[in-house]
Protein backbone atom coordinates (compact mmCIF):
# COMPACT_ATOMS: atom_id res chain seq x y z
CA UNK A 1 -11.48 -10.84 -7.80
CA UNK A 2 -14.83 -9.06 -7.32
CA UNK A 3 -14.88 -8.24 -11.20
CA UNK A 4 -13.62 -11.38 -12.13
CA UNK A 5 -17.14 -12.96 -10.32
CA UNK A 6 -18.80 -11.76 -13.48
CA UNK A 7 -17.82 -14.02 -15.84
CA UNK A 8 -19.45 -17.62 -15.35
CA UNK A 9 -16.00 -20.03 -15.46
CA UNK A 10 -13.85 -17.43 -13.14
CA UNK A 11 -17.14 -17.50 -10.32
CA UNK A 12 -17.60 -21.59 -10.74
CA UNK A 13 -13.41 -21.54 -10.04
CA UNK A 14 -13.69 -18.88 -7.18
CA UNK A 15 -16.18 -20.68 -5.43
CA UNK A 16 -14.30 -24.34 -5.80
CA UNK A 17 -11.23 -23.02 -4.65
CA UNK A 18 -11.73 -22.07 -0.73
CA UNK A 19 -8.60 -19.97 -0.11
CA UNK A 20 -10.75 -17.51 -3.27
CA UNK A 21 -13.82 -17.04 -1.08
CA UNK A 22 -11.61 -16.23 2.34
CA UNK A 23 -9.66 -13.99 0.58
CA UNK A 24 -12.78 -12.00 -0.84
CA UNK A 25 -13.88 -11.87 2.65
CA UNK A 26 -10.89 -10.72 4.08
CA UNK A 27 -10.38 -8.69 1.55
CA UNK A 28 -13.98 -6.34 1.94
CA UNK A 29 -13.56 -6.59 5.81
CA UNK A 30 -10.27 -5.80 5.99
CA UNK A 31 -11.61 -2.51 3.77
CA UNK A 32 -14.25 -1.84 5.54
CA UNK A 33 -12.06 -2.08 8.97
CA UNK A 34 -9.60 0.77 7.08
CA UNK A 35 -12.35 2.86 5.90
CA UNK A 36 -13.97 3.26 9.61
CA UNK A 37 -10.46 4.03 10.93
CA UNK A 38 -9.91 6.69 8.66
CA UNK A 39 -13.24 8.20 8.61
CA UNK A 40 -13.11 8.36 12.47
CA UNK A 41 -9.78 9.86 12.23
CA UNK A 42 -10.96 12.76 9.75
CA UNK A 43 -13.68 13.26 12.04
CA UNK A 44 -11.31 13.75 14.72
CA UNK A 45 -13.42 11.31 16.72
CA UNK A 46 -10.69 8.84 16.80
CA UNK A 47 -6.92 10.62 18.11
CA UNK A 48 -3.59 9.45 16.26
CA UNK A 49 -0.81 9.01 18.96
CA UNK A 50 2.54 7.56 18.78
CA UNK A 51 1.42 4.07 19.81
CA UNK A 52 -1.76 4.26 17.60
CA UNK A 53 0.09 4.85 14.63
CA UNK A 54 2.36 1.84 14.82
CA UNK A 55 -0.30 -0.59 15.84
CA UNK A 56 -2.17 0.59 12.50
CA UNK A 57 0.93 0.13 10.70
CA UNK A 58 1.15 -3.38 12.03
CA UNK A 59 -2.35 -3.82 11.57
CA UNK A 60 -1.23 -2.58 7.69
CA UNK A 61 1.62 -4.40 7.27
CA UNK A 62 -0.01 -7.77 8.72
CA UNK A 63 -2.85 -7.77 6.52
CA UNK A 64 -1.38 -7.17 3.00
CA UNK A 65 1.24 -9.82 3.26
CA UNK A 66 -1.25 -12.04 4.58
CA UNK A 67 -3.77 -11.49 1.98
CA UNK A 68 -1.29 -11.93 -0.83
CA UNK A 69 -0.59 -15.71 0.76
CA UNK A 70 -4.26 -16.81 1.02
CA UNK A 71 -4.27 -15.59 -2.83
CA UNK A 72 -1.28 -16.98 -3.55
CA UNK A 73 -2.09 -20.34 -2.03
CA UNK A 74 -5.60 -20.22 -3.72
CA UNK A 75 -3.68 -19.76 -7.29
CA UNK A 76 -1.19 -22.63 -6.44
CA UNK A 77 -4.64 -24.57 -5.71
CA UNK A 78 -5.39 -23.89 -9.13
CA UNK A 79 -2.86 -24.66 -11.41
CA UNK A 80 -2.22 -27.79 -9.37
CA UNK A 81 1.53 -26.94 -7.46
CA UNK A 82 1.80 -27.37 -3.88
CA UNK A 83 3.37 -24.42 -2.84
CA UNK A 84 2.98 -25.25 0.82
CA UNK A 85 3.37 -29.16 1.83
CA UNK A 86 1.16 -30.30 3.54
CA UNK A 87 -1.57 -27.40 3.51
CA UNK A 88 -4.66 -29.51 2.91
């Protein structure tokens, strides 16, 4: 989506369509959130225990899936199908 900013009609449609611009944002913080975990790790400033390792996988596996469905909604948005009633 970053890329796709480049061209002129793909940022005029990413910046009419509001579910586009939360998922860019999401997107980058939720990067920036993994990238300071893992750096921390490797610096062995941050320990790995049992619990810590499934609340990053939940923290993982909640963040993809939602993601996909702000996307998803935002491309629904776009080609005019309501794929959830009643979202607006």
């Amino acid at each position: 989506m970053q890329q796709a900013e480049a061209f002129f009609y793909l940022a005029d449609l990413i910046y009419q369509i509001r579910n586009f611009i939360i998922g860019l944002h999401l997107v980058f913080l939720g990067f920036i959130t993994f990238f300071i975990l893992a750096f921390l790790i490797i610096q062995k400033e941050l320990l790995i225990k049992r619990k810590s390792k499934a609340t990053l996988f939940l923290i993982a596996s909640g963040f993809i899936p939602s993601e996909i469905s702000i996307f998803l909604q935002g491309i629904s948005s776009w080609i005019k199908l309501e794929m959830v009633p009643y979202y607006s």
